[in-house]
Protein backbone atom coordinates (compact mmCIF):
# COMPACT_ATOMS: atom_id res chain seq x y z
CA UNK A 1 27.43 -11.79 33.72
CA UNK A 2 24.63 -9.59 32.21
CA UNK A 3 23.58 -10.01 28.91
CA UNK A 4 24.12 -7.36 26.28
CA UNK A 5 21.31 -5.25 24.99
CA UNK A 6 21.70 -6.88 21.63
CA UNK A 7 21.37 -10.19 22.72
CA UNK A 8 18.29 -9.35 24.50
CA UNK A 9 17.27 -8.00 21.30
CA UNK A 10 17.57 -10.94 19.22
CA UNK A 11 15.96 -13.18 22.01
CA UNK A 12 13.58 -10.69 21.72
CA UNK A 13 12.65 -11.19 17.41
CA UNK A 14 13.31 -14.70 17.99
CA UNK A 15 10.28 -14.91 20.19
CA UNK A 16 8.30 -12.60 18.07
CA UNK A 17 9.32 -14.50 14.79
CA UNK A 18 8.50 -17.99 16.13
CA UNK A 19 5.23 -16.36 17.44
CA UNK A 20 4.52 -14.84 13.82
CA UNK A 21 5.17 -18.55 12.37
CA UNK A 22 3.13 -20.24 14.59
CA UNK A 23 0.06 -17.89 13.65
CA UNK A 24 0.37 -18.42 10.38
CA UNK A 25 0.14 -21.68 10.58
CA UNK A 26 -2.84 -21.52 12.93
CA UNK A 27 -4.36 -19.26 10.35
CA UNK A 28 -3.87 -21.92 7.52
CA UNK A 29 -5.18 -24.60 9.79
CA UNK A 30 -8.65 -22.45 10.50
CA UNK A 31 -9.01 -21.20 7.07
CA UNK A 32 -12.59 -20.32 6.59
CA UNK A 33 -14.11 -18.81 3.64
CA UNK A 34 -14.38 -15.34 3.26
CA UNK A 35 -17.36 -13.16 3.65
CA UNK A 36 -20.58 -14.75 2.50
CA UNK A 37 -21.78 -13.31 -0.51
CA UNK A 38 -24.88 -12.03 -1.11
CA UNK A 39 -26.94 -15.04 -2.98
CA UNK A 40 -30.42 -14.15 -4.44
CA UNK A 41 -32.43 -16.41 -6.22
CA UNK A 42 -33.51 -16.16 -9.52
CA UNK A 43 -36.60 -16.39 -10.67
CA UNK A 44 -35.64 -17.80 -13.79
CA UNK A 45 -34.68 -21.24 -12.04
CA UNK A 46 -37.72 -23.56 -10.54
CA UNK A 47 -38.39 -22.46 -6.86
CA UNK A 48 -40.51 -24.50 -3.98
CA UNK A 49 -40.92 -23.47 -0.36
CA UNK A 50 -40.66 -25.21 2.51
CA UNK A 51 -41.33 -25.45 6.04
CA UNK A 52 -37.84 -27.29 6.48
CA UNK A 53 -35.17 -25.95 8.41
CA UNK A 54 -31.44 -26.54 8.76
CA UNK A 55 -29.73 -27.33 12.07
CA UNK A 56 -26.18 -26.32 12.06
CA UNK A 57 -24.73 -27.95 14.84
CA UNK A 58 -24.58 -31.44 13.84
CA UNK A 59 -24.08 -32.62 9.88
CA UNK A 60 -27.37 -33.15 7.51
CA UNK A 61 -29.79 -33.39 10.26
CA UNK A 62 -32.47 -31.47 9.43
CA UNK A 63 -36.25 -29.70 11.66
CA UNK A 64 -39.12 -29.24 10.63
CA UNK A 65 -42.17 -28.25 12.69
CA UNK A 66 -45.13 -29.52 13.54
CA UNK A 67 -47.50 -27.91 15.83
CA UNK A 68 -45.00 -27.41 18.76
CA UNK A 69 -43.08 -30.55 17.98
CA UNK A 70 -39.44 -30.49 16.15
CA UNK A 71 -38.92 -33.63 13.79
CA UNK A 72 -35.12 -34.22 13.57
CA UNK A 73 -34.20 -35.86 10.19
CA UNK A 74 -31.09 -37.34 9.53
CA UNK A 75 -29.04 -38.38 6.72
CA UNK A 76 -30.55 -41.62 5.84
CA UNK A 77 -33.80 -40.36 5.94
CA UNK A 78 -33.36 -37.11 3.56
CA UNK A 79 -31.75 -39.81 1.21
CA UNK A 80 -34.70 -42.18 1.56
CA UNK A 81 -37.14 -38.84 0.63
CA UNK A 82 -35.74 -37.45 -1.85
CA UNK A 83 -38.99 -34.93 -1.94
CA UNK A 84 -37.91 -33.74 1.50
CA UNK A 85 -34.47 -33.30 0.80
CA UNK A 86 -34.90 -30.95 -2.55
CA UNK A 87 -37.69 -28.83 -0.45
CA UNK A 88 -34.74 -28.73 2.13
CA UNK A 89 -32.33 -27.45 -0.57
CA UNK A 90 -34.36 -25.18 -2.34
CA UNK A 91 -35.36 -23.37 1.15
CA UNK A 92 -31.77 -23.34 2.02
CA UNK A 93 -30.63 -21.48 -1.15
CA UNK A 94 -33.54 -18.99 -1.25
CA UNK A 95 -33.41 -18.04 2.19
CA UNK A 96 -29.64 -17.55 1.68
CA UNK A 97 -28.69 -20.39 4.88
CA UNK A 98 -25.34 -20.61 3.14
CA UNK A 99 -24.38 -23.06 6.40
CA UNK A 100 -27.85 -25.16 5.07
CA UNK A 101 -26.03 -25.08 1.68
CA UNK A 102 -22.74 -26.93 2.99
CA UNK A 103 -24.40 -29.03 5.12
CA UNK A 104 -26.83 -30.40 2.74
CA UNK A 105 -25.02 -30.31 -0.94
CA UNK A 106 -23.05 -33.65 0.12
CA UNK A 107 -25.99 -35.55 0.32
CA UNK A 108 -27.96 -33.73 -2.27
CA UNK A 109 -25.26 -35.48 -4.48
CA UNK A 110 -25.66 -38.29 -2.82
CA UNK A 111 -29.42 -38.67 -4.13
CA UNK A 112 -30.95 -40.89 -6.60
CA UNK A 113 -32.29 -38.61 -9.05
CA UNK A 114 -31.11 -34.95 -8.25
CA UNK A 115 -32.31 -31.77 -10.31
CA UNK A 116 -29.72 -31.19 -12.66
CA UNK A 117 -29.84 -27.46 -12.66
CA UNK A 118 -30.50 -27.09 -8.99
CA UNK A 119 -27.04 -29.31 -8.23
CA UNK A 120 -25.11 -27.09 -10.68
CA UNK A 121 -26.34 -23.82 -8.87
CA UNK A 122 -25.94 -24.92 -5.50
CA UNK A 123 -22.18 -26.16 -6.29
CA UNK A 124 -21.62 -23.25 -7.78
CA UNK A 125 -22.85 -21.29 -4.62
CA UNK A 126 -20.79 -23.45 -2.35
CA UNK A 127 -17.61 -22.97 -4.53
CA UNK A 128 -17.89 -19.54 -4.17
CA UNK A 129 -18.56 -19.26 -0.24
CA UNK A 130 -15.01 -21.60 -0.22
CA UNK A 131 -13.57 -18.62 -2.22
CA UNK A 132 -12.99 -21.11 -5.03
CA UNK A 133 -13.96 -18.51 -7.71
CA UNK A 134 -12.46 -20.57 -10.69
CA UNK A 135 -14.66 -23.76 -10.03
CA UNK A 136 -17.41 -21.80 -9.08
CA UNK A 137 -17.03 -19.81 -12.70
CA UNK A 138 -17.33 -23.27 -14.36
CA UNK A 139 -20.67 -23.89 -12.15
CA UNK A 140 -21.81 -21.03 -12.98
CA UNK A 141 -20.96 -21.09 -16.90
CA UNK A 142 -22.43 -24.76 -17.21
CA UNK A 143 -25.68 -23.62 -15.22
CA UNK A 144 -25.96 -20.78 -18.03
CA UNK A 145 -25.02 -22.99 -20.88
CA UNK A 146 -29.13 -25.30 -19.88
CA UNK A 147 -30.67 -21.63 -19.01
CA UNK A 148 -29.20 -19.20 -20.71
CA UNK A 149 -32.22 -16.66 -19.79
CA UNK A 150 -31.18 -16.79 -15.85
CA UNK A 151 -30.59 -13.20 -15.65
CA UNK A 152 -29.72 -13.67 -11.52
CA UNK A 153 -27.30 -16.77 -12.31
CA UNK A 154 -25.45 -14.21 -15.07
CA UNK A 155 -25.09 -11.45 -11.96
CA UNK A 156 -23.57 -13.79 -9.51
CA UNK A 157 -21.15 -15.25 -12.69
CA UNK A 158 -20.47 -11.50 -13.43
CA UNK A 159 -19.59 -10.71 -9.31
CA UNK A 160 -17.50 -14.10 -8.97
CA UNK A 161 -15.40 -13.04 -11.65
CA UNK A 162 -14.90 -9.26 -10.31
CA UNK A 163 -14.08 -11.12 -6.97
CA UNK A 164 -11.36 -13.22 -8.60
CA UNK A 165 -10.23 -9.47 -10.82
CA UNK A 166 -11.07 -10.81 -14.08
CA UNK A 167 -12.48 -7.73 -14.37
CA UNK A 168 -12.84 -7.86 -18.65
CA UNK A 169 -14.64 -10.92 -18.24
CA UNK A 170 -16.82 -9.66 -15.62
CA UNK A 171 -17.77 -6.83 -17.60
CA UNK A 172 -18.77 -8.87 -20.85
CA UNK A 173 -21.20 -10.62 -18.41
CA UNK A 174 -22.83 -7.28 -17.49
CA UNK A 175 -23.18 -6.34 -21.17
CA UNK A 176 -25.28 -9.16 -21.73
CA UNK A 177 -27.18 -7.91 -19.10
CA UNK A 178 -27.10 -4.60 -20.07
CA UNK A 179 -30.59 -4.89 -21.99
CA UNK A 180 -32.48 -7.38 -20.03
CA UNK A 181 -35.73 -7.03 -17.75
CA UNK A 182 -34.36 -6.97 -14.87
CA UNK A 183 -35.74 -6.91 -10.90
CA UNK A 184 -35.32 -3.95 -8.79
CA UNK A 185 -32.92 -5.90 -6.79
CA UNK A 186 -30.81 -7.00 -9.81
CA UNK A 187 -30.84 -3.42 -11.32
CA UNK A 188 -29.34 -2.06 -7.95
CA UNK A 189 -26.30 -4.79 -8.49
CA UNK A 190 -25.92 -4.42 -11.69
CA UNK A 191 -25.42 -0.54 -11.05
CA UNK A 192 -23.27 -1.50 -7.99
CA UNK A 193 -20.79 -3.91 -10.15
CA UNK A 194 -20.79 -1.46 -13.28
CA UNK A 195 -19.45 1.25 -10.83
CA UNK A 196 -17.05 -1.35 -8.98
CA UNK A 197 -15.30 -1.94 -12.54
CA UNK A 198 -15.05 1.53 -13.53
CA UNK A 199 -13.18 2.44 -10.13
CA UNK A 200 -10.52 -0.50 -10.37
CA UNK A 201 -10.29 1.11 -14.04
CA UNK A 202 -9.25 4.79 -12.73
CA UNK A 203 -6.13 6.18 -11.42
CA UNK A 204 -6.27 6.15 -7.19
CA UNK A 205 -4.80 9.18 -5.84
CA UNK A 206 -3.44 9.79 -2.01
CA UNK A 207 -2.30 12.90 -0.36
CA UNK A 208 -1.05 13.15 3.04
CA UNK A 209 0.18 16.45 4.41
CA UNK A 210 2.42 16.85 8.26
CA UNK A 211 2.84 19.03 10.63
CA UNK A 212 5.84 18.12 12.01
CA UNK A 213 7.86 19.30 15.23
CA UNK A 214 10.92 17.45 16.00
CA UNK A 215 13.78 17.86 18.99
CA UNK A 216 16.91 16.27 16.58
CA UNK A 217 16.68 16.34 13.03
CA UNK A 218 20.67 15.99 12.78
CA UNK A 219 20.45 12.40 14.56
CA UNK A 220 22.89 14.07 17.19
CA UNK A 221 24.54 11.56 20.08
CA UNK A 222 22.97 11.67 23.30
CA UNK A 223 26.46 12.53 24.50
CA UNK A 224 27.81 15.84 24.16
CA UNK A 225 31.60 15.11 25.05
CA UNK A 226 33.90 12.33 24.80
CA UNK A 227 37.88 13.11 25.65
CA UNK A 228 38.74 15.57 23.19
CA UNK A 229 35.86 15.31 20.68
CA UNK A 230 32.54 17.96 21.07
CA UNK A 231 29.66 16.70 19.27
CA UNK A 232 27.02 18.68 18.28
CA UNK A 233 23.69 19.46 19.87
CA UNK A 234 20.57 18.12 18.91
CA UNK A 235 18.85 20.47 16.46
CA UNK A 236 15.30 21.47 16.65
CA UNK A 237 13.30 22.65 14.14
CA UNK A 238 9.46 22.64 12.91
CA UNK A 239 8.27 21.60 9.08
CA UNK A 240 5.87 20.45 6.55
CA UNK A 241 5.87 16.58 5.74
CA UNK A 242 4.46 15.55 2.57
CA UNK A 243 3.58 12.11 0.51
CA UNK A 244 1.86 12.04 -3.13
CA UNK A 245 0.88 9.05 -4.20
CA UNK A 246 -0.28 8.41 -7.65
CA UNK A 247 -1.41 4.14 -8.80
CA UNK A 248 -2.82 2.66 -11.64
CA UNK A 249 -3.72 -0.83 -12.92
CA UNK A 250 -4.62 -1.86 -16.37
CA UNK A 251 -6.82 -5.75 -15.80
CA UNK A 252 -5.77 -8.33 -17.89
CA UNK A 253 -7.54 -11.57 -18.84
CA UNK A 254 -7.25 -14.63 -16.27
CA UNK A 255 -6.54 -12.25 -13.17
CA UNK A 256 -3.24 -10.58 -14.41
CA UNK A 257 -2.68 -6.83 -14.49
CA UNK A 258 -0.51 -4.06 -15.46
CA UNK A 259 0.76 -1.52 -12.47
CA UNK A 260 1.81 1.89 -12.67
CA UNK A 261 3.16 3.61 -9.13
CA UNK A 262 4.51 7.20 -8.22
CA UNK A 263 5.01 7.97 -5.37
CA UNK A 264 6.70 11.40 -3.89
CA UNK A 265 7.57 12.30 -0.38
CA UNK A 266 9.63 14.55 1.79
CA UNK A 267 9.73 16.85 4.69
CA UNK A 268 10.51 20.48 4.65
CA UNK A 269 12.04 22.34 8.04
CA UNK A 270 11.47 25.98 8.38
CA UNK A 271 14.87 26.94 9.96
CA UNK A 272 17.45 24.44 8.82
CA UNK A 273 16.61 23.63 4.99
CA UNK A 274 20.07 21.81 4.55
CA UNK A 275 18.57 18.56 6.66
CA UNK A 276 14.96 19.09 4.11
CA UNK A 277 15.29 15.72 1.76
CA UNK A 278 12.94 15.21 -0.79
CA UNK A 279 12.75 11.79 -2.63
CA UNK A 280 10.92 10.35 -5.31
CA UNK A 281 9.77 7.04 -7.13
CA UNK A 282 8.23 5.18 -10.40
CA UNK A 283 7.32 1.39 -10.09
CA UNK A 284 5.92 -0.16 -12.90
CA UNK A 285 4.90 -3.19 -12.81
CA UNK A 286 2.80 -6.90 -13.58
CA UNK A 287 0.91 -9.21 -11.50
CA UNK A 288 -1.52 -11.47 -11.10
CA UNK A 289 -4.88 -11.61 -8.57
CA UNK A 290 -7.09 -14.87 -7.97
CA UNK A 291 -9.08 -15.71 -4.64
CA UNK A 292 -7.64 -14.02 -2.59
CA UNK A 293 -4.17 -14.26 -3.59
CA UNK A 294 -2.21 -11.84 -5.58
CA UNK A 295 1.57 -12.01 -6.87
CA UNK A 296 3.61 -8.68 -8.50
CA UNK A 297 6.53 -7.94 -9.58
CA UNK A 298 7.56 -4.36 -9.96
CA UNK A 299 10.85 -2.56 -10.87
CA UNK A 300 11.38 0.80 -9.67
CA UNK A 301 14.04 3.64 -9.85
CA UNK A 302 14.07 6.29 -6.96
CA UNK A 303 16.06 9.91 -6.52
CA UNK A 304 16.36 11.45 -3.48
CA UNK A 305 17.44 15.07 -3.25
CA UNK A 306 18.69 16.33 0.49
CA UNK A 307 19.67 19.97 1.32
CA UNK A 308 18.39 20.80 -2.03
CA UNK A 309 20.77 18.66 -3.73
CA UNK A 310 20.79 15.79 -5.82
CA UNK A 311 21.94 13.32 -2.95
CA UNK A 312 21.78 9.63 -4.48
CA UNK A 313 20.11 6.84 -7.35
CA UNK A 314 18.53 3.45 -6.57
CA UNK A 315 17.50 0.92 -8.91
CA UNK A 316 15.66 -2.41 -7.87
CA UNK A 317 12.75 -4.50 -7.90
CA UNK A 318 10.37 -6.07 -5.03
CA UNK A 319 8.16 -8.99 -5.32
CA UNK A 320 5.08 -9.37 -3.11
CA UNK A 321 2.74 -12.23 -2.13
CA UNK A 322 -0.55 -11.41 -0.50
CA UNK A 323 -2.88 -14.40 1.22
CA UNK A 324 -6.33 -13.55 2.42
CA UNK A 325 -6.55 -16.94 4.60
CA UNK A 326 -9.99 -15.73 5.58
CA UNK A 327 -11.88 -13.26 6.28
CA UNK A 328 -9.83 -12.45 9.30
CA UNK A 329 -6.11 -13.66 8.33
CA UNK A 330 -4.13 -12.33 5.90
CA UNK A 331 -0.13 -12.59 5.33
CA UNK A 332 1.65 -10.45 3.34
CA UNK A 333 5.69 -11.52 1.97
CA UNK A 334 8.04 -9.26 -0.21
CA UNK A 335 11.65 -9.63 -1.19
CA UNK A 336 13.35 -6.56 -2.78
CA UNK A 337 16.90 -6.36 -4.21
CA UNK A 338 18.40 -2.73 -4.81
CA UNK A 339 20.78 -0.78 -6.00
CA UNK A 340 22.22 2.68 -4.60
CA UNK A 341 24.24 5.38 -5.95
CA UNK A 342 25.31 8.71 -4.44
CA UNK A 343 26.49 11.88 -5.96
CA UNK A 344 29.58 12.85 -4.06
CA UNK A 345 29.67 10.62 -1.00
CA UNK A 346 30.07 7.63 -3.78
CA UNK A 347 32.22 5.38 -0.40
CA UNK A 348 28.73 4.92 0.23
CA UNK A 349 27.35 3.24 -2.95
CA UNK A 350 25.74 0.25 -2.18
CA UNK A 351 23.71 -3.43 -2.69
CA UNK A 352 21.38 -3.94 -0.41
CA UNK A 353 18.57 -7.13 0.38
CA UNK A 354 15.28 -7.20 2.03
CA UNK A 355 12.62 -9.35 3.05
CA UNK A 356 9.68 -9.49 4.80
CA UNK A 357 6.77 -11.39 6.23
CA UNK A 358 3.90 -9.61 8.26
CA UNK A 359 0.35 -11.16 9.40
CA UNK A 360 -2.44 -9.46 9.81
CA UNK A 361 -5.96 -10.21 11.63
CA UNK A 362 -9.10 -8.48 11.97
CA UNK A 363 -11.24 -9.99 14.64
CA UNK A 364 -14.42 -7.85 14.15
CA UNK A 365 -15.50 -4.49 12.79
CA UNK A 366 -12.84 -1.80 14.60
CA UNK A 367 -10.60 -4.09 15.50
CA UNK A 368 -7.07 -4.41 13.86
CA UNK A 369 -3.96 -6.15 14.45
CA UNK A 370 -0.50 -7.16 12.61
CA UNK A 371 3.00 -8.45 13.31
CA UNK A 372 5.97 -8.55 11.20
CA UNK A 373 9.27 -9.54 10.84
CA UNK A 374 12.36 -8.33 8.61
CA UNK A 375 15.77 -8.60 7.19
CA UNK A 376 17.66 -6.31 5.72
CA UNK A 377 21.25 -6.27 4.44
CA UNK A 378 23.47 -3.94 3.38
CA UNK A 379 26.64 -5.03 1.62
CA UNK A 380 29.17 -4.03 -1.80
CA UNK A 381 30.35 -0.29 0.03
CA UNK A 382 33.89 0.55 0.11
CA UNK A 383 34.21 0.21 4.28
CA UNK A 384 33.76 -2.52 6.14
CA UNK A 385 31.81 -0.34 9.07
CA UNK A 386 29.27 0.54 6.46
CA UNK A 387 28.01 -2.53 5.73
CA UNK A 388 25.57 -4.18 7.91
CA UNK A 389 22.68 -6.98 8.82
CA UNK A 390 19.55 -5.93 10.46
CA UNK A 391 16.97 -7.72 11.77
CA UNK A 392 13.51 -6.04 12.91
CA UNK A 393 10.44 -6.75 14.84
CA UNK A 394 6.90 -4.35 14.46
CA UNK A 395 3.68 -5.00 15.73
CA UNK A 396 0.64 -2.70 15.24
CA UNK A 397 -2.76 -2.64 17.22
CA UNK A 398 -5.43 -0.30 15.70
CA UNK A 399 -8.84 0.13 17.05
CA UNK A 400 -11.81 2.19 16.37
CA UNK A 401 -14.04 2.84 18.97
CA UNK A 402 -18.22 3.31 19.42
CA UNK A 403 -17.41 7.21 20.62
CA UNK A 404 -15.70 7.82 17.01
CA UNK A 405 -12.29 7.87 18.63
CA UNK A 406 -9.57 6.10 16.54
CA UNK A 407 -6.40 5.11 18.09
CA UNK A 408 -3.23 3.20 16.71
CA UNK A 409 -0.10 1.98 18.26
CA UNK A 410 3.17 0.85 16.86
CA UNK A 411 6.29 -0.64 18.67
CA UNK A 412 9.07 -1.61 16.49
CA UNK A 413 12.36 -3.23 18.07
CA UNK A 414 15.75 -4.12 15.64
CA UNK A 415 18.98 -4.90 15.69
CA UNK A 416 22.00 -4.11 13.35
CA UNK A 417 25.50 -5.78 13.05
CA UNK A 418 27.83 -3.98 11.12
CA UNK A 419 30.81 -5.84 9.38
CA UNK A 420 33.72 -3.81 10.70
CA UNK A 421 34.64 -1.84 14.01
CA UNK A 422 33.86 2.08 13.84
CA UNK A 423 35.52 5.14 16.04
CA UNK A 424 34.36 4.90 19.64
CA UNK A 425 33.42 0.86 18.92
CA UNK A 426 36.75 0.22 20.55
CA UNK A 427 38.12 -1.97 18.06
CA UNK A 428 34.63 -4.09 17.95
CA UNK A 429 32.12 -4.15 15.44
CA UNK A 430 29.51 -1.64 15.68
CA UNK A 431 26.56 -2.95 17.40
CA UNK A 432 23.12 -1.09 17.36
CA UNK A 433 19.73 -1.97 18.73
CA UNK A 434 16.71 0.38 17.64
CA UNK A 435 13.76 1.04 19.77
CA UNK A 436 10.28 2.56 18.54
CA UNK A 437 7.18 3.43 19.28
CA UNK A 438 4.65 5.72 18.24
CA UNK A 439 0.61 6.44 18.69
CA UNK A 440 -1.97 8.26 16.98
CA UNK A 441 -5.41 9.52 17.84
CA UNK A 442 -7.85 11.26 15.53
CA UNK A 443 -12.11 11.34 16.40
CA UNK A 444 -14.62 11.22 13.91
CA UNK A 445 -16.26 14.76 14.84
CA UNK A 446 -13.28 16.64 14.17
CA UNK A 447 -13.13 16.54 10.22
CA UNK A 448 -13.70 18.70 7.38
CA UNK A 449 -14.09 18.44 3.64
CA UNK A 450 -13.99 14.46 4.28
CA UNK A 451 -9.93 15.14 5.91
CA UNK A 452 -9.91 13.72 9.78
CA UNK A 453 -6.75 15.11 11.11
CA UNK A 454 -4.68 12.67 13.33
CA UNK A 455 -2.24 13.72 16.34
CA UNK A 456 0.86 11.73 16.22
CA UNK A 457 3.82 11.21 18.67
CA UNK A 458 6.87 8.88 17.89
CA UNK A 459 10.33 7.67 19.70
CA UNK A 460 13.05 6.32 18.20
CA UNK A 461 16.05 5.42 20.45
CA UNK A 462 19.12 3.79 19.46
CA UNK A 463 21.37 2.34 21.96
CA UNK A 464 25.02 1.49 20.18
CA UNK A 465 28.13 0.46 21.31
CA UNK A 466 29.89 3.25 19.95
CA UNK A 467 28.85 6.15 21.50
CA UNK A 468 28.68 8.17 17.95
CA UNK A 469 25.54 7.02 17.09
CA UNK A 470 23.82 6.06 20.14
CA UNK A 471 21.19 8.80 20.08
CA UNK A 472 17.23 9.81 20.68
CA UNK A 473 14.79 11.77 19.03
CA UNK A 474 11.12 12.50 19.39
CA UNK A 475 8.37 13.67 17.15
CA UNK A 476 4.72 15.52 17.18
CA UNK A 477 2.92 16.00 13.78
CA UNK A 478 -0.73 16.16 12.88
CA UNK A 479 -1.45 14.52 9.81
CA UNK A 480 -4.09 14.50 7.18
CA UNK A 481 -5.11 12.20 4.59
CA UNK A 482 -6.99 12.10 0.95
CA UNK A 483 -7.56 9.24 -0.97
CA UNK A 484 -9.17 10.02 -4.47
C-alpha cells in the first residue's frame, strides 16, 4: 500500500524538526564567545614587556625563548614566580592574545600577591570575550572607580555597554571623554562609537522594488475539467512588486527599547488590476536587548486592500526571542496570535496561531545557512473546510562567492489539514501538501547608485486531494533593494 503524499510530508518535517532540535542543542553545547573585541591597552595603567609567550594547546603552560631553546613553564611554576607570571599577563593583554588571557587569568588569581588593577582589567577583558557584558561593566566600573584618568579603560566601558544596547549609558561614557587628550587610536573609536549611537538613534528605511512575471496569478487548478464543472485557465500577467519599510527604536536604560514599524507592500499587474492587493502595517512595540539576546513584544494592526478594495482587518501581536549562541549560531522563536476581519466575505473572519523556531549558522565570511520550522492554525470561521492546521519546513543556503557572484536558495515543504471535507474532497477532509523552491543570483559588477539588482525564479506547487485547489504557478522578477 503506498503511502500518501501527506504522510510523506510529515515524515518529511519530522525529520527536519528533530534535525533543527538536535542543532540547537549542539549549538548550546559549543557555545563560544562571540567575536573578539578589539582590546588596546592604555597607557594610563602600568605596562611591562616580555619575552613570554602563551601556548594554547595545553592549559597555563607557558614559552619563552632562549637562544634556540623553548622553556615550557607550567602551572606550578608561574605560581612559584609570581614575576614571571605578571610579565606573562601583561604581554598577553597588550599584545591582545585574548586565548593568553583565558588561559592565564585562573592562575593569575590564583597568585599570592596579584596587582589589583591589573586583575580587575584582565577580568573585565575576559568577561567581555564570554559576551558577559553585565559583569564585565562592573570590571570595568570598579577598574575606573582606583583610576579614574584611564581614558582607554573608559572606551572599552563605553563599547561594552553599546554591545549590550545600553546605548544612554554608553553615551554618558563618551561625554566624559569628550574633552580628554586622547591617542590617535582612541580618537578614531571614539569617532567610530559616537557615529554607532547616532545610527541606532535614526529611523532605518528599506525599499525594495519587483519586476514580476507570473504564469497564474488566479491560483487556477492544474485541471481544466472535471464532469460537468470548467475551471478557469491560469492567468498570466506582468507587474510591479513593491515593499516600504519604515523602523525606529527609542533605547532605554538597562537594554530596553521602544519600537516603531511600518511596513507597506503589494504587487501591481498591468492587465488584470482586480487580482493587484495592496496591504499595509503599524507595529509598535517594547523590548529588551542584553548579550546577545533580545526579547519584544509588538502589537500590530494590518489592512489589506485587493482589486482596489478594502478586502479585510487584522489585529494581533507577536513575540520574538533572538539567541546569538556564538558567533556562528543563532536561533530565532516567535509566537503571534491574530485576529482577521473581512469586508464582505465576513464567512471568512477568523483566529488564527503561529509559531516558529528557525536556526541559523554562519560558518565563515560568505557563507550562510538556516532551517526552520512552523505551525500555523487557523480556527473561529463559520465552515468547517475553512479552518485548518499547517505545519511547514524551510531551509535556506546563501553564499557569496570570490568572483562577486551571490547566489541563494530556498526550499520550503508544508502540509495543511483542514477540519471539514470540501467539493471534490469526496466526503474527506481536505488535505494539501505545499512544495517550494526558489533561487536568486545577483553579481557585484552589475550595480548602480549602490542598488545590485537580483534575478529571481520561484515554484510553488500544491498537490491536494481535492482537485479544486491542487494547482502550480511559477515566477521571474528582478528585484532591487535600498536600505537607508
Amino acid at each position: 500500500m503506498l503511502c500518501p503524499p501527506y504522510m510523506k510530508n510529515l515524515a518529511i518535517q519530522f525529520a527536519g524538526t528533530a534535525c533543527l532540535v538536535m542543532l540547537t542543542m549542539h549549538a548550546r553545547a559549543n557555545d563560544k564567545p562571540l567575536a573578539a573585541p578589539a582590546i588596546i591597552w592604555p597607557e594610563e595603567l602600568p605596562s611591562m614587556n616580555s619575552p613570554y609567550q602563551i601556548k594554547h594547546d595545553t592549559p597555563a603552560t607557558l614559552t619563552h625563548g632562549v637562544d634556540t631553546a623553548v622553556l615550557e613553564v607550567d602551572e606550578a611554576t608561574l605560581l612559584a614566580n609570581p614575576d614571571v607570571l605578571r610579565r606573562a599577563m601583561v604581554s598577553a593583554m597588550r599584545s591582545d592574545n585574548t586565548a593568553g588571557i583565558v588561559v592565564l587569568l585562573p592562575v593569575y588569581e590564583k597568585s599570592a600577591n596579584p596587582d589589583p588593577v591589573l586583575l580587575q582589567y584582565a577580568r573585565a577583558i575576559h568577561a567581555r570575550l564570554q559576551g558577559r557584558h553585565n559583569t564585565a561593566v562592573q570590571h570595568y566600573t570598579q577598574l575606573l572607580a582606583q583610576v579614574p584618568d584611564a581614558h582607554g579603560v573608559r572606551m572599552q566601558l563605553a563599547e561594552t555597554l553599546a554591545d549590550n544596547y545600553q546605548h544612554k549609558a554608553a553615551a554618558e561614557q563618551l561625554n566624559l571623554l569628550q574633552n580628554a587628550e586622547l591617542d590617535s587610536g582612541l580618537q578614531k573609536r571614539y569617532a567610530g562609537l559616537h557615529q554607532r549611537l547616532q545610527a541606532r538613534d535614526q529611523w532605518r528605511f528599506h525599499a525594495a522594488v519587483q519586476l514580476l512575471t507570473e504564469d497564474n496569478i488566479n491560483n487556477a487548478p492544474a485541471l481544466r475539467r472535471a464532469g460537468n464543472w470548467t475551471f478557469d485557465a491560469p492567468l498570466r500577467d506582468r507587474g510591479l512588486g513593491y515593499q516600504v519599510a519604515l523602523e525606529k527604536k527609542w533605547p532605554l536604560l538597562h537594554g530596553a527599547f521602544y519600537a516603531l514599524g511600518i511596513t507597506t507592500e503589494g504587487r501591481q499587474y498591468a492587465r488584470h488590476s482586480r487580482y493587484s492587493n495592496f496591504t499595509t502595517q503599524l507595529a509598535p512595540g517594547i523590548g529588551v536587548a542584553r548579550q546577545g539576546k533580545s526579547l519584544s513584544f509588538s502589537p500590530f494592526i494590518q489592512y489589506r486592500w485587493f482589486g482596489g478594495s478594502a478586502y479585510s482587518q487584522s489585529m494581533g501581536a507577536q513575540v520574538q526571542w533572538h539567541e546569538a549562541w556564538s558567533s556562528r549560531w543563532q536561533t530565532r522563536t516567535l509566537a503571534e496570535y491574530s485576529r482577521q476581519r473581512h469586508r464582505e466575505r465576513q464567512h471568512l473572519d477568523h483566529t488564527s496561531f503561529l509559531a516558529g523556531l528557525s536556526l541559523a549558522y554562519q560558518p565563515g565570511a560568505g557563507y550562510y545557512w538556516q532551517i526552520g520550522h512552523e505551525l500555523y492554525a487557523k480556527t473561529d470561521t463559520r465552515d468547517s473546510n475553512d479552518r485548518f492546521h499547517q505545519a511547514s519546513l524551510r531551509a535556506q543556503w546563501e553564499r557569496h562567492w570570490p568572483s562577486g557572484l551571490g547566489t541563494v536558495v530556498i526550499a520550503n515543504t508544508g502540509t495543511r489539514l483542514y477540519n471539514g471535507p470540501t467539493l471534490f474532497s469526496q466526503g474527506l477532509r481536505r488535505r494539501d501538501t505545499l512544495h517550494g523552491i526558489s533561487l536568486s543570483l545577483w553579481h557585484q559588477r552589475i550595480n548602480h547608485s549602490g542598488l545590485t539588482p537580483r534575478l529571481t525564479w520561484s515554484h510553488q506547487r500544491v498537490r491536494s486531494n481535492d482537485m479544486l485547489f491542487a494547482a502550480e504557478k511559477s515566477r521571474v522578477f528582478i528585484e532591487a533593494n535600498k536600505y537607508f
